[in-house]
C-alpha atoms as a PDB file:
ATOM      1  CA  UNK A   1     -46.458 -10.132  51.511  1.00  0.00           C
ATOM      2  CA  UNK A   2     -46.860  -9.846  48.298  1.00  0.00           C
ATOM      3  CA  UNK A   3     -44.235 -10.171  44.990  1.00  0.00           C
ATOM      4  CA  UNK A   4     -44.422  -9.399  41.684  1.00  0.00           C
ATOM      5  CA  UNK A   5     -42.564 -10.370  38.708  1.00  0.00           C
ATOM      6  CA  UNK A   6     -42.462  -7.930  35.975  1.00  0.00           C
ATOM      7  CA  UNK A   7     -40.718  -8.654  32.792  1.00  0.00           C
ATOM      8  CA  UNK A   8     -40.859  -5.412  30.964  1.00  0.00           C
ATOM      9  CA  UNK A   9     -39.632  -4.199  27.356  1.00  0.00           C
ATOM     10  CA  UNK A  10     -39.359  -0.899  27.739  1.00  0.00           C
ATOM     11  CA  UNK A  11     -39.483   2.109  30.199  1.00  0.00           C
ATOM     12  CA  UNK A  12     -43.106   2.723  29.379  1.00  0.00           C
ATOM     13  CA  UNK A  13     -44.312  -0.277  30.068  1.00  0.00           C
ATOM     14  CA  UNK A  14     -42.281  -0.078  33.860  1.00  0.00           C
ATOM     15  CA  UNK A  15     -43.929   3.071  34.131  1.00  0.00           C
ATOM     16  CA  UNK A  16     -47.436   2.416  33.884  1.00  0.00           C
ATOM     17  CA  UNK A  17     -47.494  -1.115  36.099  1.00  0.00           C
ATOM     18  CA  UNK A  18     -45.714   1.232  38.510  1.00  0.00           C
ATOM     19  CA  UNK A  19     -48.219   3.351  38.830  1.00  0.00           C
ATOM     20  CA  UNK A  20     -51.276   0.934  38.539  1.00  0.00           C
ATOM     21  CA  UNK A  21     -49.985  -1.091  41.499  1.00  0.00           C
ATOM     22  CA  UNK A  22     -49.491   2.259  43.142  1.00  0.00           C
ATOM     23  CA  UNK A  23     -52.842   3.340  42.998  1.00  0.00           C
ATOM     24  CA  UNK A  24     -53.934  -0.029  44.177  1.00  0.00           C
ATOM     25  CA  UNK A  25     -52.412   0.345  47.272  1.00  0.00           C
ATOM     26  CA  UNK A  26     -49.297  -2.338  47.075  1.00  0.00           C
ATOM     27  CA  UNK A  27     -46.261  -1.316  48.587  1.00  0.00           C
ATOM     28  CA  UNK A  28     -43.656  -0.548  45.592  1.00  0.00           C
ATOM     29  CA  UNK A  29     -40.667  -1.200  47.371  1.00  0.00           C
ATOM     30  CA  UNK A  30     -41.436  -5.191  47.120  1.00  0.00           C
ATOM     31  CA  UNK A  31     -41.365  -5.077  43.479  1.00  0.00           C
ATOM     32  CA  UNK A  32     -38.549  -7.286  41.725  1.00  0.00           C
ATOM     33  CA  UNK A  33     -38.539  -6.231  37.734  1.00  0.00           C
ATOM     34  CA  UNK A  34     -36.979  -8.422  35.340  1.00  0.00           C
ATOM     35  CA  UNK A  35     -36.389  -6.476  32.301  1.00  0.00           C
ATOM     36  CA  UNK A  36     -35.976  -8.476  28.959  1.00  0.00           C
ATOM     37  CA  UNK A  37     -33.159  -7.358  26.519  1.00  0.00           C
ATOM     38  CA  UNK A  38     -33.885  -6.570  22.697  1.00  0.00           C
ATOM     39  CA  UNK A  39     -31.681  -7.830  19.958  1.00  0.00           C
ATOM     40  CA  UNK A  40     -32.426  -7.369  16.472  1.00  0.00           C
ATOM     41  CA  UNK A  41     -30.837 -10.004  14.237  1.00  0.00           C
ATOM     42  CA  UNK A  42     -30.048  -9.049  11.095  1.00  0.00           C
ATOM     43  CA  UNK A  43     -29.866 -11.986   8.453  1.00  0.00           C
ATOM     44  CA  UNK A  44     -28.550 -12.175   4.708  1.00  0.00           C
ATOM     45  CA  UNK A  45     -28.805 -14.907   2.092  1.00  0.00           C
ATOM     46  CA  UNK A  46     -26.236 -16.930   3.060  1.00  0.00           C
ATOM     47  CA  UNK A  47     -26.076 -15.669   6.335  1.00  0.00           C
ATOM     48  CA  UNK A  48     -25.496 -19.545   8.129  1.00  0.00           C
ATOM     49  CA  UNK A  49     -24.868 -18.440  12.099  1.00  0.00           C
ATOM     50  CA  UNK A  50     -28.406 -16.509  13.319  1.00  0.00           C
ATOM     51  CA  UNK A  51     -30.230 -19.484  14.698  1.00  0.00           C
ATOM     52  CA  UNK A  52     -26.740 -20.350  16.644  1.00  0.00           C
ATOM     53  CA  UNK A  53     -26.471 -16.426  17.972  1.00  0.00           C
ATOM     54  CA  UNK A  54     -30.412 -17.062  19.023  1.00  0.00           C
ATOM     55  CA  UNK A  55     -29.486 -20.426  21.276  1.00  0.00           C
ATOM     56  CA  UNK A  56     -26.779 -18.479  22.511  1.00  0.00           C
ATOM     57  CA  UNK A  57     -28.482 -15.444  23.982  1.00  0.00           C
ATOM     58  CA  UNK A  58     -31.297 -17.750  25.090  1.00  0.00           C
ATOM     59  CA  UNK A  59     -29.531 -19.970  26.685  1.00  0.00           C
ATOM     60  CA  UNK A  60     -27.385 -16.699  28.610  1.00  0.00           C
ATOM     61  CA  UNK A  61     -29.894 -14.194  29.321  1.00  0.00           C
ATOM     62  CA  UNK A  62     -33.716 -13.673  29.283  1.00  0.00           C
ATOM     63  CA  UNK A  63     -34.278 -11.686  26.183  1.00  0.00           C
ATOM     64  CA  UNK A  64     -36.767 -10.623  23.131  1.00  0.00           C
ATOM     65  CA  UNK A  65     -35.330 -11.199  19.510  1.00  0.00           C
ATOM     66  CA  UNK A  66     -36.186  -9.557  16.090  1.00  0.00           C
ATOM     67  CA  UNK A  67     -35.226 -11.464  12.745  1.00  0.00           C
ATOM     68  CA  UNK A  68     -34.238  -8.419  10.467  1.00  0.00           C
ATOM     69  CA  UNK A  69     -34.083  -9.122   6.907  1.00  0.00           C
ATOM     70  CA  UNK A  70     -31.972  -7.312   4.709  1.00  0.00           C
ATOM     71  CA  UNK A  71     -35.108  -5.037   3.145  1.00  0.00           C
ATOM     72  CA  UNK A  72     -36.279  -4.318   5.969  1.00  0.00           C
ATOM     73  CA  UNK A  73     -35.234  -0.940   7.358  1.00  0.00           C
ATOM     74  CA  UNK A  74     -37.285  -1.015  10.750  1.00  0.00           C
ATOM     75  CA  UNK A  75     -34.680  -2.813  13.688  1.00  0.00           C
ATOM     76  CA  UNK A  76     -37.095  -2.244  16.226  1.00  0.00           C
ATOM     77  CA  UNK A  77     -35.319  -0.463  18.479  1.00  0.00           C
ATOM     78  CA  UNK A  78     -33.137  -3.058  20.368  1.00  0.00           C
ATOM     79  CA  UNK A  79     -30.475  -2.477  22.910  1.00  0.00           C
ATOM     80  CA  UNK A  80     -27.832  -4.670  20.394  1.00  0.00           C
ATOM     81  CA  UNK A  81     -28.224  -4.965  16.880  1.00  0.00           C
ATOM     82  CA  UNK A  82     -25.953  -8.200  15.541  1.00  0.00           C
ATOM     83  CA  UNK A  83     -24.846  -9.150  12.156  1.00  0.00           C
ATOM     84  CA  UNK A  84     -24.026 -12.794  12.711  1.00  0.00           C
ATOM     85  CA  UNK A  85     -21.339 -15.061  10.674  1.00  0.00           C
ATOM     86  CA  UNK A  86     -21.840 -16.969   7.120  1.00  0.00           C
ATOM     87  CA  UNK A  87     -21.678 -16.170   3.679  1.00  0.00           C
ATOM     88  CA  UNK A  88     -23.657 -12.946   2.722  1.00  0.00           C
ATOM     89  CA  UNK A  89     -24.903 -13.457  -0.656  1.00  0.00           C
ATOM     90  CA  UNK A  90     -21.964 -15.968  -1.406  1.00  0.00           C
ATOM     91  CA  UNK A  91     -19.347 -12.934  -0.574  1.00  0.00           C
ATOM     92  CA  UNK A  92     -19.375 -12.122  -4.223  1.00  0.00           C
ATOM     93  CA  UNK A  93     -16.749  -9.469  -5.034  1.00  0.00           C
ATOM     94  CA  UNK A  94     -15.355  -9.662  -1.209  1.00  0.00           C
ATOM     95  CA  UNK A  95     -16.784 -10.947   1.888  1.00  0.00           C
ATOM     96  CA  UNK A  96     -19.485  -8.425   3.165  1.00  0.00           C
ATOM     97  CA  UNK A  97     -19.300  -5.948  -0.154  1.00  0.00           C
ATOM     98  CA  UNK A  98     -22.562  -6.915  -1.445  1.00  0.00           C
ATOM     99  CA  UNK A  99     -24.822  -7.090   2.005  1.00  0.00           C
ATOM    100  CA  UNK A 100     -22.971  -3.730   2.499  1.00  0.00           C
ATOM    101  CA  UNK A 101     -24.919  -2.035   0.415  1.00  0.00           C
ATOM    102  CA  UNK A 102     -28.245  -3.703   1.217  1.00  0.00           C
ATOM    103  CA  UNK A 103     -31.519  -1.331   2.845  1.00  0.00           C
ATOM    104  CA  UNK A 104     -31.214  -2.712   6.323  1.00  0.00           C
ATOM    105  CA  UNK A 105     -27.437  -1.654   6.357  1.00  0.00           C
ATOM    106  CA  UNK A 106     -28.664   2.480   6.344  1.00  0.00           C
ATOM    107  CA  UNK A 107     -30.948   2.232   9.378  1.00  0.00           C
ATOM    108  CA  UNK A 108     -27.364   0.056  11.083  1.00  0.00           C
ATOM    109  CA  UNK A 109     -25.668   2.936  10.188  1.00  0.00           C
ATOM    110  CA  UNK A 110     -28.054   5.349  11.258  1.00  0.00           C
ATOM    111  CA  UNK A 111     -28.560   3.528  14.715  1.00  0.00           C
ATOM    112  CA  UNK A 112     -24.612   3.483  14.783  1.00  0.00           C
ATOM    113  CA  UNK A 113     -24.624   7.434  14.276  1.00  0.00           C
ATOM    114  CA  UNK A 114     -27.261   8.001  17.129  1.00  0.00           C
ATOM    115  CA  UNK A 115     -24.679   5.633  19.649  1.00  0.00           C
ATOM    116  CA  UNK A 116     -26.746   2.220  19.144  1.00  0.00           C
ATOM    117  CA  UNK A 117     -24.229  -0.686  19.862  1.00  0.00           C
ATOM    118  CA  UNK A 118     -23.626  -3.050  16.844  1.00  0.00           C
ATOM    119  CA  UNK A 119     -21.768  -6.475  16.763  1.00  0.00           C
ATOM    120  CA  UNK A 120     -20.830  -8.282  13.975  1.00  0.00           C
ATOM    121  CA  UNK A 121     -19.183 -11.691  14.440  1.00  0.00           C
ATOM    122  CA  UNK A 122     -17.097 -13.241  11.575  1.00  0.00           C
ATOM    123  CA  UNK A 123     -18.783 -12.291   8.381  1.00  0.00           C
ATOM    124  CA  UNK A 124     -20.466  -9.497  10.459  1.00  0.00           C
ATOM    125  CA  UNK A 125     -17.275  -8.143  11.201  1.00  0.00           C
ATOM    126  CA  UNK A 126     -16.343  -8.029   7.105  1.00  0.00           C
ATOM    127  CA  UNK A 127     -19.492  -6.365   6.668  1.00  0.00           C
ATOM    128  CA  UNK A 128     -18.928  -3.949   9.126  1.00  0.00           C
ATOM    129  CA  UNK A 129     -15.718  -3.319   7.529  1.00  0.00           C
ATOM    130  CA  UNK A 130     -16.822  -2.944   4.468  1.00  0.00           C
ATOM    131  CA  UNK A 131     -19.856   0.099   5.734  1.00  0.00           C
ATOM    132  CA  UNK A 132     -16.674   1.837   7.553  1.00  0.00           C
ATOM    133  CA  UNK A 133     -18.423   1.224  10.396  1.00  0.00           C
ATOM    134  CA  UNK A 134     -15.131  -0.326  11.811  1.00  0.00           C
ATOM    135  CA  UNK A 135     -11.813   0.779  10.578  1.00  0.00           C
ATOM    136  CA  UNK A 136      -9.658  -1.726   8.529  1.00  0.00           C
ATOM    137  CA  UNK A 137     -10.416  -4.830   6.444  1.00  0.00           C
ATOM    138  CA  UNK A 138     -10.645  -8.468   6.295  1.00  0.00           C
ATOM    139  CA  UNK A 139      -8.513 -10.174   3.311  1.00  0.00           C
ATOM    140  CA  UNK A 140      -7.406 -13.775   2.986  1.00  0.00           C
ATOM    141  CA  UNK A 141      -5.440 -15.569   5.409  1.00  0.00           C
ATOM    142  CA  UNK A 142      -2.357 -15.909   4.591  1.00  0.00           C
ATOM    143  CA  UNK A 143      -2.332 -19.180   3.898  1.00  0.00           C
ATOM    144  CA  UNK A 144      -5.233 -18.906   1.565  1.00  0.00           C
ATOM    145  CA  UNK A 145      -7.361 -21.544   3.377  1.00  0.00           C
ATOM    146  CA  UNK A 146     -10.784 -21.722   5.417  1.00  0.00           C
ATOM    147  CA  UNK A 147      -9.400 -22.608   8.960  1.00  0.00           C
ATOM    148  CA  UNK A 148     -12.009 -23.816  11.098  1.00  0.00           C
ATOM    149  CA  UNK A 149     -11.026 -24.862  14.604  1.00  0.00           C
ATOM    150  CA  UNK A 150     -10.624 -23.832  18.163  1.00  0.00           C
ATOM    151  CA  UNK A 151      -8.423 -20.850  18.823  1.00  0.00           C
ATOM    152  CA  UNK A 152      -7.276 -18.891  21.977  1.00  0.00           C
ATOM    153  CA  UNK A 153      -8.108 -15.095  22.283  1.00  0.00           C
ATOM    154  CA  UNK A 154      -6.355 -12.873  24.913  1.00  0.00           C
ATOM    155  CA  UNK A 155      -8.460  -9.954  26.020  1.00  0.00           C
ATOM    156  CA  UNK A 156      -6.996  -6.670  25.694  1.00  0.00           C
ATOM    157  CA  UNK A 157      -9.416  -4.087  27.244  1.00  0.00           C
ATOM    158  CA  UNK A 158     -12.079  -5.249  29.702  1.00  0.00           C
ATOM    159  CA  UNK A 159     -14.368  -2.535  29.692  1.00  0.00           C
ATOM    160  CA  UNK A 160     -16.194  -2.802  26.733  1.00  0.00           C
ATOM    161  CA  UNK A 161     -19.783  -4.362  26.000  1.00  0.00           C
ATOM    162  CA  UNK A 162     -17.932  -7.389  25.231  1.00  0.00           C
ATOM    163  CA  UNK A 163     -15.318  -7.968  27.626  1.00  0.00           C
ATOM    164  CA  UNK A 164     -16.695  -5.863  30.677  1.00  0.00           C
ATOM    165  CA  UNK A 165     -17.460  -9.011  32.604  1.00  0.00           C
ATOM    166  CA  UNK A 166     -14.086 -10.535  31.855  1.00  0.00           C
ATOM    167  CA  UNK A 167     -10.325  -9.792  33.559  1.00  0.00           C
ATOM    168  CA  UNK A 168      -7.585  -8.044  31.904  1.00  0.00           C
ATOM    169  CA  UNK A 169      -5.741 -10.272  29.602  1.00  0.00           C
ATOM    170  CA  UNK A 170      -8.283 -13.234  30.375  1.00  0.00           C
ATOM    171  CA  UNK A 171      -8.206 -15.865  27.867  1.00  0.00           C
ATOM    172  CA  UNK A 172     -10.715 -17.368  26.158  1.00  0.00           C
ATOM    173  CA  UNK A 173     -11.375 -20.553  23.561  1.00  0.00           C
ATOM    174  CA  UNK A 174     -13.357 -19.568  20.867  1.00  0.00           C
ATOM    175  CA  UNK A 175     -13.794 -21.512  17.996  1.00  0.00           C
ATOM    176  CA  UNK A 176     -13.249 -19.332  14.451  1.00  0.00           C
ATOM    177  CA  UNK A 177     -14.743 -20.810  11.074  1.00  0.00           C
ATOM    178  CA  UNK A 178     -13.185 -18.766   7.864  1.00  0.00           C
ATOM    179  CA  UNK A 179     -10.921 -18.004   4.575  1.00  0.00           C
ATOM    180  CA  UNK A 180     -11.234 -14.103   4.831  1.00  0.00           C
ATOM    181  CA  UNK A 181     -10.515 -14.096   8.922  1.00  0.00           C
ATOM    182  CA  UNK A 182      -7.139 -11.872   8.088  1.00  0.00           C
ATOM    183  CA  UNK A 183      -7.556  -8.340   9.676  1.00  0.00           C
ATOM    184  CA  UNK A 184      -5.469  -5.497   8.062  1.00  0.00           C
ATOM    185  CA  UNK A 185      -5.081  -2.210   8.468  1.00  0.00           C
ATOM    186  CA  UNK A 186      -2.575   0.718   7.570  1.00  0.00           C
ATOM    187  CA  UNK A 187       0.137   1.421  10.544  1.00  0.00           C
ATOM    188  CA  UNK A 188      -1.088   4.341  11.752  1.00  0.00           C
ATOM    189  CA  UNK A 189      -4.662   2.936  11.973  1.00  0.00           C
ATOM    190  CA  UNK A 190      -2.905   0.075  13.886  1.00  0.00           C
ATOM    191  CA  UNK A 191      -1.606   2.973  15.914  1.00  0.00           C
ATOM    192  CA  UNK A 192      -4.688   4.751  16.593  1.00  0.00           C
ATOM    193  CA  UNK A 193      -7.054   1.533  17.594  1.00  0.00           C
ATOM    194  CA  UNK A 194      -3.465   0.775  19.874  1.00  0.00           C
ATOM    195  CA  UNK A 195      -3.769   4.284  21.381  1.00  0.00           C
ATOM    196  CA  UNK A 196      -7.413   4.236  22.206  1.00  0.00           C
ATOM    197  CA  UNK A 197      -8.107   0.691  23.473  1.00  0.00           C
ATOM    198  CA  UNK A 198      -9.920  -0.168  20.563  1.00  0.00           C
ATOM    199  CA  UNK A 199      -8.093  -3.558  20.385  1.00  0.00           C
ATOM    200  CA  UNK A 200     -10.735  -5.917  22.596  1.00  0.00           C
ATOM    201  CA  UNK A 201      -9.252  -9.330  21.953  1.00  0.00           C
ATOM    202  CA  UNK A 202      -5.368 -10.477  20.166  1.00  0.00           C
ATOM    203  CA  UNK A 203      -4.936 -14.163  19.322  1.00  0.00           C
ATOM    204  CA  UNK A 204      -2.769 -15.887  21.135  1.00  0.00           C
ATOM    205  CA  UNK A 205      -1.962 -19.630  22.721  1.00  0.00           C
ATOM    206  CA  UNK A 206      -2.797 -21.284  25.910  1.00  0.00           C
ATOM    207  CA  UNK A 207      -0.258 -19.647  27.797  1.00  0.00           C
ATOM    208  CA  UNK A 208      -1.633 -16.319  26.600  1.00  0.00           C
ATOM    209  CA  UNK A 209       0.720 -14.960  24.227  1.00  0.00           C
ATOM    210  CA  UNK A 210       0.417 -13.458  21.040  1.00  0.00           C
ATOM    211  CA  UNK A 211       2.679 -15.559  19.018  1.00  0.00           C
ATOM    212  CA  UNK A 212       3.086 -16.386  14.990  1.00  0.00           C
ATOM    213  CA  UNK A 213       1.758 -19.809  15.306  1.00  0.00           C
ATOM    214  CA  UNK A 214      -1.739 -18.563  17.395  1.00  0.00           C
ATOM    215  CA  UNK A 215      -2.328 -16.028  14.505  1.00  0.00           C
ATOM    216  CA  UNK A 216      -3.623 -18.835  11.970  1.00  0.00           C
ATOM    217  CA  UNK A 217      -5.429 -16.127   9.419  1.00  0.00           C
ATOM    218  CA  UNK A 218      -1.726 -13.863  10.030  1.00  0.00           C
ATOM    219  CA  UNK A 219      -4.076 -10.924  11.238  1.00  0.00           C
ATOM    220  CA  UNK A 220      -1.947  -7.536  12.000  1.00  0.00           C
ATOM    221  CA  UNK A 221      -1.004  -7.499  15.333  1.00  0.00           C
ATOM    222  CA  UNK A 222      -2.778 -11.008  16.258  1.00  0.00           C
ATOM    223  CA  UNK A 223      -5.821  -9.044  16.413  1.00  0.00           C
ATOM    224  CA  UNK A 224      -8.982 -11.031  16.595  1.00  0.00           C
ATOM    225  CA  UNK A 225     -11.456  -8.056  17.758  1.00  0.00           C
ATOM    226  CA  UNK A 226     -12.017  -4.456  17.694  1.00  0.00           C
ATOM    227  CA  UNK A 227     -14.336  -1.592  18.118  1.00  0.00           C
ATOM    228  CA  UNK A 228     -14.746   1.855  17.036  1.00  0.00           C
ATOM    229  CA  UNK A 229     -13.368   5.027  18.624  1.00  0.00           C
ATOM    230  CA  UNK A 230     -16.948   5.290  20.625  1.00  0.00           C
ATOM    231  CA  UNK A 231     -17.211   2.174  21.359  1.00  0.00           C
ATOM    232  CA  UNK A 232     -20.437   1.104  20.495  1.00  0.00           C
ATOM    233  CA  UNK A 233     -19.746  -1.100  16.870  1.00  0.00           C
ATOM    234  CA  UNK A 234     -17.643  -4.217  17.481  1.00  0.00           C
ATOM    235  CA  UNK A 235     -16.699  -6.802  15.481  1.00  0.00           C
ATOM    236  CA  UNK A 236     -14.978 -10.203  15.772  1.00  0.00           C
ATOM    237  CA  UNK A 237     -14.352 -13.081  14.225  1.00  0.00           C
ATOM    238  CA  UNK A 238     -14.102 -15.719  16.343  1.00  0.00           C
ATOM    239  CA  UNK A 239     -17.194 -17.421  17.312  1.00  0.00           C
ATOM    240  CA  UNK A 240     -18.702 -17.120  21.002  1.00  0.00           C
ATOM    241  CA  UNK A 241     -22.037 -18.362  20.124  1.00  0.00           C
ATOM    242  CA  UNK A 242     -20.938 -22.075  19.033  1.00  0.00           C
ATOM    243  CA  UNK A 243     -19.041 -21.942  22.659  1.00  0.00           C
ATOM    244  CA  UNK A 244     -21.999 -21.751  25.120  1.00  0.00           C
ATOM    245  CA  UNK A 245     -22.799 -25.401  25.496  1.00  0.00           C
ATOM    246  CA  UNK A 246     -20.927 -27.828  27.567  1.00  0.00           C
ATOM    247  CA  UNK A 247     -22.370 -30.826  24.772  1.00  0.00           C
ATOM    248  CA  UNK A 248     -19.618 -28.640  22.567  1.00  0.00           C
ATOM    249  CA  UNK A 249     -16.737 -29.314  25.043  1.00  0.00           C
ATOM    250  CA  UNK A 250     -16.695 -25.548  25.416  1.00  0.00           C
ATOM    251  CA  UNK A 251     -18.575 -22.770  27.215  1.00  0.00           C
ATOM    252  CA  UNK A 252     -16.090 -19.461  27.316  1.00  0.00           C
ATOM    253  CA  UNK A 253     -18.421 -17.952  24.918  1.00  0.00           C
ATOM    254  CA  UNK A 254     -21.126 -17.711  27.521  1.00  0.00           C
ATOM    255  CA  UNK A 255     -18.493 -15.223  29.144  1.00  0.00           C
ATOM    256  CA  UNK A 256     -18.537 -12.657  25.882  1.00  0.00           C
ATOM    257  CA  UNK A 257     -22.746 -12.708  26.292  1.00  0.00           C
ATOM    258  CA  UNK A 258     -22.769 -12.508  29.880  1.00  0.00           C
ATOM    259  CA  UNK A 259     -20.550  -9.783  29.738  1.00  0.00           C
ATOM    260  CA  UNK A 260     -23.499  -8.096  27.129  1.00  0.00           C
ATOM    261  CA  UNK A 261     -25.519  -8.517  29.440  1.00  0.00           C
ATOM    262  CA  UNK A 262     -23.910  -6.704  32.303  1.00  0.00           C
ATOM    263  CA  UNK A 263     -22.960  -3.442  30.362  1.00  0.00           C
ATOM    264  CA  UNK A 264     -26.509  -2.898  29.231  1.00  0.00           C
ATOM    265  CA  UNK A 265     -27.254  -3.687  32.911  1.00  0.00           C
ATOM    266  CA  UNK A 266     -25.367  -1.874  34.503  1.00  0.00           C
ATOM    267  CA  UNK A 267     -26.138   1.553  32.353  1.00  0.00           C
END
């Protein structure tokens, strides 16, 4: 008996190894196909957290990674596009203004537009905030210092590319690392990402709930991560990937990229 294992990168390439081993007589229905994910990573000057989101889906998931640059308009076609955390070009003016309005940022937009999922964590998040990509805005916490430490999130809707693999009001330690971590937004935007499900994870403590002292950067409404009305551009600012290694003393990130992996997966 014979078994072959295909890691494939795209529906074309499935198609014609199908096919060969067809014509050659092997029996198709003892075929096991791996296929590899595609992230493009897209990376600013300053940008300190890319090599960190790389360990992290590499050490979760088989998978095929693109460094974008910020000139660069090509992402390659990946299943997730990520803008990962740091300090885009210092965050002159605001966090994420400047890298907003960088070349690479049209071709996120226009793979936004045509339903390509986006995630920006921390400084991704401003940035997406900043291309209206996600409603809202991150200003400084309120008690105008970086915080950088472990924190508790409390997941709000478990159906999303982030959260799908997790349980309804699951809680998770993620570490966050910022000075502009503070989401705001006007009430009845609070209302309408409320109304939809758009809120993925609140901030809370151990227990799992959403007090004052949990909210460290005083974020509206505890919230720690949303996602736009279709549901394909997230952002968050907590950290997952500097929580996938036990070395750390903490793994729950693994859960957020696991759970990646099991939307695109299960499509």
């Amino acid at each position: 008996m014979f078994w072959f294992y295909l890691a494939i990168q795209n529906e074309i390439d499935f198609l014609s190894l199908f096919y060969l081993f067809s014509a050659l007589g092997y029996p198709l229905n003892e075929f096991i196909v791996i296929r590899f994910m595609k992230f493009a990573i897209v990376i600013f000057p300053g940008s300190n957290c890319d090599r960190d989101t790389v360990w992290a889906l590499q050490k979760t998931m088989d998978c095929h990674i693109s460094m974008v640059r910020p000139e660069q308009r090509d992402l390659g076609n990946p299943d997730l596009v990520i803008i990962p955390g740091g300090f885009s070009y210092g965050d002159y003016l605001r966090a994420g203004a400047i890298a907003r309005y960088s070349p690479v940022m049209e071709s996120v937009l226009a793979f936004s537009k045509k339903g390509g999922s986006i995630l920006g964590i921390c400084n991704g998040f401003q940035i997406l905030c900043e291309s209206e990509l996600l409603p809202g805005t991150l200003i400084t916490n309120q008690n105008g210092l970086f915080c950088s430490k472990n924190t508790f999130i409390r997941t709000e809707n478990n159906t999303t590319l982030l959260s799908c693999d997790l349980k309804k009001h699951q809680i998770l330690k993620i570490p966050i690392a910022n000075k502009e971590g503070r989401y705001y937004a006007p009430k009845e935007t609070l209302k309408t990402l409320n109304d939809n499900q758009q809120i993925v994870f609140r901030y809370c403590n151990e227990n799992g709930e959403a007090d004052t002292l949990s909210n460290y950067g005083g974020s509206d409404e505890n919230i720690a991560g949303i996602c736009n009305a279709k549901k394909n551009v997230f952002g968050i600012m907590p950290h997952p990937e500097r929580a996938v290694d036990i070395d750390s003393g903490n793994t729950d990130g693994q859960l957020i990229f696991q759970s990646i992996q099991k939307f695109f997966f299960r499509k």
